[in-house]
N, C-alpha and C. Protein backbone atom coordinates (compact mmCIF):
# COMPACT_ATOMS: atom_id res chain seq x y z
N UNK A 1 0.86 -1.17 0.00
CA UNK A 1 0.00 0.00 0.00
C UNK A 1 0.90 1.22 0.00
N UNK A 2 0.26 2.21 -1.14
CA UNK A 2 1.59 3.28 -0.94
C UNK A 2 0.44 4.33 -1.34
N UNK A 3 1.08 5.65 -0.49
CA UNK A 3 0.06 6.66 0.19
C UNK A 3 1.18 7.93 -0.68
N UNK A 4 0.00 8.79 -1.23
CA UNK A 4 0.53 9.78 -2.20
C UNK A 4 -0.44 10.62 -1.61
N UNK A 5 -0.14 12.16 -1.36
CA UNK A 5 -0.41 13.36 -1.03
C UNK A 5 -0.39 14.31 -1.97
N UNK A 6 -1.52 15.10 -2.41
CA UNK A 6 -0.98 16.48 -3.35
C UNK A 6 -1.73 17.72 -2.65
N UNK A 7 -1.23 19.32 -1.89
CA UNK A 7 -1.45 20.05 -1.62
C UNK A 7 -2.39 20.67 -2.71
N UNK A 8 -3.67 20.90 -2.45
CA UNK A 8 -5.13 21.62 -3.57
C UNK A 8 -5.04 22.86 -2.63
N UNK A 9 -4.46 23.99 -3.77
CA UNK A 9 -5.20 25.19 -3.04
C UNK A 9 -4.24 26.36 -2.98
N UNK A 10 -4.08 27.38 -2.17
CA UNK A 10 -3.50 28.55 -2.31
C UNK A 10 -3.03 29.24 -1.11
N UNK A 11 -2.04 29.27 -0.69
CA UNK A 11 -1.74 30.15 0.41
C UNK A 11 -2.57 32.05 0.65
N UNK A 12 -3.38 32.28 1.42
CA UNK A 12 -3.83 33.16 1.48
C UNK A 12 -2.80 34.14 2.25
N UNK A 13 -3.10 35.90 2.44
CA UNK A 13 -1.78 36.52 3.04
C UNK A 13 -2.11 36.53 4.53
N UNK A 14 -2.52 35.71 4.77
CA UNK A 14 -2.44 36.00 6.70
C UNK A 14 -2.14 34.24 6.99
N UNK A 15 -1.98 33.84 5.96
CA UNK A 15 -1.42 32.57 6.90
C UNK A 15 0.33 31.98 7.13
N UNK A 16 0.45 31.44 7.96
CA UNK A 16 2.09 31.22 8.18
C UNK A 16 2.45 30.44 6.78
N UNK A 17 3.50 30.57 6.53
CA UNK A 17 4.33 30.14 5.29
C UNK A 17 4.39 28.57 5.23
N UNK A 18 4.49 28.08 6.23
CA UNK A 18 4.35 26.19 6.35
C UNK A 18 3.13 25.74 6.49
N UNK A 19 2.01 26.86 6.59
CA UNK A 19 0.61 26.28 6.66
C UNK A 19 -0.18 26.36 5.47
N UNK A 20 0.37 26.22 3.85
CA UNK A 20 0.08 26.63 2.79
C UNK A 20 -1.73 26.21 2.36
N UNK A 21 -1.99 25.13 3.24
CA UNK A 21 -3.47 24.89 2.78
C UNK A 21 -4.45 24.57 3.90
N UNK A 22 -4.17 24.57 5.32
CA UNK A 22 -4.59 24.70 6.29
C UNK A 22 -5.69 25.71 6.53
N UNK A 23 -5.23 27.23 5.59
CA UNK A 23 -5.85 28.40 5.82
C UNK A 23 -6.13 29.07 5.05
N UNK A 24 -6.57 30.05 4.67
CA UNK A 24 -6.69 30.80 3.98
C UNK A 24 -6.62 32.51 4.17
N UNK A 25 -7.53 32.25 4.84
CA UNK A 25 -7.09 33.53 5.69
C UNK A 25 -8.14 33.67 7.17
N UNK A 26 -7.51 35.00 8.12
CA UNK A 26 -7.32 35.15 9.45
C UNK A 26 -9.25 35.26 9.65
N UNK A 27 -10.08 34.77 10.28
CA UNK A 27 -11.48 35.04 10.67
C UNK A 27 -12.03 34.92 12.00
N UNK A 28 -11.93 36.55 12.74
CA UNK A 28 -12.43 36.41 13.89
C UNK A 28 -10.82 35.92 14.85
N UNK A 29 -9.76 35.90 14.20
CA UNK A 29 -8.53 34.99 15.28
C UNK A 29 -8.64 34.34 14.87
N UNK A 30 -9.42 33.30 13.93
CA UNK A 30 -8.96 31.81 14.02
C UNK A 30 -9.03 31.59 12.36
N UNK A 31 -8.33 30.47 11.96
CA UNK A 31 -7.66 30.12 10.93
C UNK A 31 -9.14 29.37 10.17
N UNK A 32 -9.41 29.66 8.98
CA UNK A 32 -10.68 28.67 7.80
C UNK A 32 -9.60 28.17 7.25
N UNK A 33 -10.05 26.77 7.40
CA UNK A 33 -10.08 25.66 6.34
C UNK A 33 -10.95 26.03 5.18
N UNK A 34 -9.87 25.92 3.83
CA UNK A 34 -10.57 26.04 3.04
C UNK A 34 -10.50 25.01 1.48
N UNK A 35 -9.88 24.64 1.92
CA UNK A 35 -8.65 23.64 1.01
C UNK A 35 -8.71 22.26 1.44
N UNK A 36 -8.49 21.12 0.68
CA UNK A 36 -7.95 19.91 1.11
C UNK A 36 -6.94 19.19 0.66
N UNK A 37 -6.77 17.75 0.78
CA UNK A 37 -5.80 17.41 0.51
C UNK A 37 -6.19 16.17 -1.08
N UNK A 38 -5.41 15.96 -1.82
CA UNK A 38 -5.74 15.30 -3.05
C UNK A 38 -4.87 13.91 -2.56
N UNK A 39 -5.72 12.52 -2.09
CA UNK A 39 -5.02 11.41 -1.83
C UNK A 39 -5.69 10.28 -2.55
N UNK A 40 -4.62 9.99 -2.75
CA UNK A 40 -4.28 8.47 -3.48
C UNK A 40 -3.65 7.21 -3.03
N UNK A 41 -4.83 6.49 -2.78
CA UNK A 41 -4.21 4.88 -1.75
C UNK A 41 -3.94 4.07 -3.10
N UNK A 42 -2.44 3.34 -3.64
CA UNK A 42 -2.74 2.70 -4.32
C UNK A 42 -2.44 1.25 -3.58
N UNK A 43 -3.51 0.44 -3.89
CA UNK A 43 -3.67 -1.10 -2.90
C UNK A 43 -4.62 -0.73 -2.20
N UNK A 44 -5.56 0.41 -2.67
CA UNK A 44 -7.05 0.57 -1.88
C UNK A 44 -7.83 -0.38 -1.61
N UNK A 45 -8.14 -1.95 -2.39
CA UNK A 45 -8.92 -2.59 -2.55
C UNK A 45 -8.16 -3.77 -1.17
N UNK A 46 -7.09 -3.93 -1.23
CA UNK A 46 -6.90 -4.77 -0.60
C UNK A 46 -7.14 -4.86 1.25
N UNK A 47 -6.64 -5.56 1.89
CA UNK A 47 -7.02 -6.07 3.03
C UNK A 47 -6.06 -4.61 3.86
N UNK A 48 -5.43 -3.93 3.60
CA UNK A 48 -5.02 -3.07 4.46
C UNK A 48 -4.98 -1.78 4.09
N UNK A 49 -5.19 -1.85 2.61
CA UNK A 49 -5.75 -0.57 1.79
C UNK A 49 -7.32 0.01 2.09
N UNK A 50 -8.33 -0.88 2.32
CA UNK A 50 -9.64 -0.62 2.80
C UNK A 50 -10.17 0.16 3.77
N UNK A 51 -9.18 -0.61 4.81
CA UNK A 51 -9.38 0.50 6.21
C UNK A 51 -8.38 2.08 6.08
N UNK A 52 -7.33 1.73 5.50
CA UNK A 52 -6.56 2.92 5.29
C UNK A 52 -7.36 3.97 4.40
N UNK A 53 -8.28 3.43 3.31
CA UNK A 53 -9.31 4.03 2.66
C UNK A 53 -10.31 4.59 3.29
N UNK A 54 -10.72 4.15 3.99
CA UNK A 54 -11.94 4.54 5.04
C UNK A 54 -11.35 5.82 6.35
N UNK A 55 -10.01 5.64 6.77
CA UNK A 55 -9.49 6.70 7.38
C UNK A 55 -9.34 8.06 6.90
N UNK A 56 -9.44 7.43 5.27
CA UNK A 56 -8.69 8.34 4.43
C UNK A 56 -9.91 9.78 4.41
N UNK A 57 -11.27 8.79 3.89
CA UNK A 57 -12.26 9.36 3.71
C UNK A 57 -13.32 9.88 5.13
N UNK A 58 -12.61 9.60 5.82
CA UNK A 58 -13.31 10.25 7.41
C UNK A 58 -12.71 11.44 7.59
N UNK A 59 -11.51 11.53 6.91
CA UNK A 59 -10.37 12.99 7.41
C UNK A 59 -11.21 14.24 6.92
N UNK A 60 -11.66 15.33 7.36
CA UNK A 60 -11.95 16.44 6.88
C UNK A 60 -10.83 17.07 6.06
N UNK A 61 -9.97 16.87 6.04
CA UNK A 61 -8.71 17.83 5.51
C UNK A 61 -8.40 17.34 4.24
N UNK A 62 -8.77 15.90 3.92
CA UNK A 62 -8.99 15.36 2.30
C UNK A 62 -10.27 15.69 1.52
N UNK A 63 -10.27 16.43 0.55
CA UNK A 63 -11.22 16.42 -0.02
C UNK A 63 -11.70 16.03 -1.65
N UNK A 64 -10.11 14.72 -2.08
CA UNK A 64 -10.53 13.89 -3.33
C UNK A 64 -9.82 13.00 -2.53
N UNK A 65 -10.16 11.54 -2.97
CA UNK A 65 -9.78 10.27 -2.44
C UNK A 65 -9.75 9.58 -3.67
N UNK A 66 -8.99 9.24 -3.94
CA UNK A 66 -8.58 7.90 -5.63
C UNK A 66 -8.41 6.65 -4.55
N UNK A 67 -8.74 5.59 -5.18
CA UNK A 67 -8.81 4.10 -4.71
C UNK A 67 -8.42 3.72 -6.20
N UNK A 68 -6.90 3.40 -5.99
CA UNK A 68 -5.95 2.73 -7.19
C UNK A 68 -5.79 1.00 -6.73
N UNK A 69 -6.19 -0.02 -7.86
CA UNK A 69 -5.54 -1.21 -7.07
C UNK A 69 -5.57 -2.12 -8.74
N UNK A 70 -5.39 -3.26 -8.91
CA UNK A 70 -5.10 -4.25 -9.78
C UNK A 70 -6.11 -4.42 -10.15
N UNK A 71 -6.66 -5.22 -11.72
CA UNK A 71 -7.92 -5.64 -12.33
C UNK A 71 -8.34 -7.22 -11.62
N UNK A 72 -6.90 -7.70 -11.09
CA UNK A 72 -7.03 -8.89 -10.32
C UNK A 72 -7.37 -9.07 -8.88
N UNK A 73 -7.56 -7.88 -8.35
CA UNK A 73 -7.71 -7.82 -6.76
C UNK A 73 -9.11 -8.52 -6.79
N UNK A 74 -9.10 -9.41 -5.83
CA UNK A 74 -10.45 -10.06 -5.28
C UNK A 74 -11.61 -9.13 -4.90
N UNK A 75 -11.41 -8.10 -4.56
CA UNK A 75 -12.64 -6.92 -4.46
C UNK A 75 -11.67 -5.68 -5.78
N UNK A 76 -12.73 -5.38 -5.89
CA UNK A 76 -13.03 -4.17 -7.01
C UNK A 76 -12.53 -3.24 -6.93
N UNK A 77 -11.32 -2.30 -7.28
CA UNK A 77 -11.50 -0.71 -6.38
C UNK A 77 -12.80 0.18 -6.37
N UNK A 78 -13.42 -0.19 -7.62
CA UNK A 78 -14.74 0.30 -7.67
C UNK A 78 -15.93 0.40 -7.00
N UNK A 79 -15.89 -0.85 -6.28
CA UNK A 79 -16.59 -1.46 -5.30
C UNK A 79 -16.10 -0.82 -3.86
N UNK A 80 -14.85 -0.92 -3.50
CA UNK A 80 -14.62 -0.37 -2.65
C UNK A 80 -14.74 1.24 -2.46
N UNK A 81 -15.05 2.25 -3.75
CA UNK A 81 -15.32 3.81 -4.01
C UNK A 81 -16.76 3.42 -3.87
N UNK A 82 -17.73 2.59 -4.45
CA UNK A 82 -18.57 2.71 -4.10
C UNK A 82 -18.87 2.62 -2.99
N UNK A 83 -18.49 1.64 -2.09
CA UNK A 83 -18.79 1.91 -0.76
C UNK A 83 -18.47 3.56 0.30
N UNK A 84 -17.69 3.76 0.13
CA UNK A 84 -16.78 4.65 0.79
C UNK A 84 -17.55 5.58 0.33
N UNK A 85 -18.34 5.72 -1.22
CA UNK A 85 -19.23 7.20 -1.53
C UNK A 85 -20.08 7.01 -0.93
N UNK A 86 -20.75 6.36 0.02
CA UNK A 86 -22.37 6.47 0.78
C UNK A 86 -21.74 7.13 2.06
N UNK A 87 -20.39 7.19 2.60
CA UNK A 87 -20.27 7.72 3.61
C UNK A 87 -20.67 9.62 3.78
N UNK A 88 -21.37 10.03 4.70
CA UNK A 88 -21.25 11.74 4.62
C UNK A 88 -19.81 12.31 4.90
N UNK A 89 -19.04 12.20 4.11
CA UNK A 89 -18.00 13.32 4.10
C UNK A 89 -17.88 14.34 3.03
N UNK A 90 -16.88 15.39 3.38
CA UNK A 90 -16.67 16.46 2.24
C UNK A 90 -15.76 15.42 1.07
N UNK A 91 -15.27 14.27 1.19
CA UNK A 91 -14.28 13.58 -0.18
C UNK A 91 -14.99 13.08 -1.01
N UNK A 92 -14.52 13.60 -2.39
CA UNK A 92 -15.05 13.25 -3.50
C UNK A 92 -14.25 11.50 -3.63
N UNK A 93 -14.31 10.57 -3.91
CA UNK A 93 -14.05 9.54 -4.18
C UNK A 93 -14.20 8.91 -5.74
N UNK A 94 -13.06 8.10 -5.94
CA UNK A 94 -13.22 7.61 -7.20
C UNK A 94 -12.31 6.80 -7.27
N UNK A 95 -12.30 5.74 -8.50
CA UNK A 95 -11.74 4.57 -8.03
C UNK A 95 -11.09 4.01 -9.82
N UNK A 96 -9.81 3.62 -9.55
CA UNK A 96 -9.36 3.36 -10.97
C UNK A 96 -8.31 1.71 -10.87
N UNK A 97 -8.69 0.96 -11.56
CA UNK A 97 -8.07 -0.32 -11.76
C UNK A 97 -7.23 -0.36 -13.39
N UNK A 98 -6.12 -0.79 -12.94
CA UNK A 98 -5.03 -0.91 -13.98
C UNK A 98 -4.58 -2.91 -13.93
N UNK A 99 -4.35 -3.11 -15.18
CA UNK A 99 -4.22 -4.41 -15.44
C UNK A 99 -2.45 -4.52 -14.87
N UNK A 100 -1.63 -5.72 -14.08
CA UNK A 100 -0.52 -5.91 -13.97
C UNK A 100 0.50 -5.74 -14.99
N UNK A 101 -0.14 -6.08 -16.78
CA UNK A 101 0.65 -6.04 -17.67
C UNK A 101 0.77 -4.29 -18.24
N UNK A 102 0.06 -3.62 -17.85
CA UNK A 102 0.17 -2.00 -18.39
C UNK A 102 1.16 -1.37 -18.05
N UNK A 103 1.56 -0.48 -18.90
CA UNK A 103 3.12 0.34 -18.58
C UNK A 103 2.69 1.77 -18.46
């Protein structure tokens, strides 16, 4: 299972320089979330990718989730996005299977 991160979004001018998507800007003292994170489990389908999928998609701070896994995995990644889309969160979910022989 291997876990890929991509920062979505824009540093606004009142937020600290290492907090590039955390914030946006200053409201009332306290920091808006406005942004999330773009993650990609690939081995989503499998036995330790699933739950890591399901953590993935509980996080408020993700707000696309890809479920990458093999055309041979015993469950579906598709199956497994479908599940994970009935949950109420802000993550968009989606799910892509690649054959072992593809380059």
């Amino acid at each position: 299972v291997a876990i890929s991160a991509h920062v979505v979004g824009s540093r606004g001018r009142d937020c600290p320089p290492n907090l590039p998507i955390l914030c946006s800007q200053s409201l009332s003292g306290k920091m808006a979330q406005v942004a999330g994170f773009k993650v990609c489990v690939v081995g989503g389908a499998g036995g330790i990718g699933q739950p890591l999928s399901l953590l993935m998609a509980m996080d408020p701070l993700v707000s696309e989730l890809c479920v990458y896994d093999l055309t041979l995995a015993m469950v579906p990644a598709a199956g497994v996005a479908a599940d994970l889309s009935h949950i109420n969160s802000r993550a968009k979910v989606s799910a892509y299977a690649f054959d072992k022989d593809d380059k």
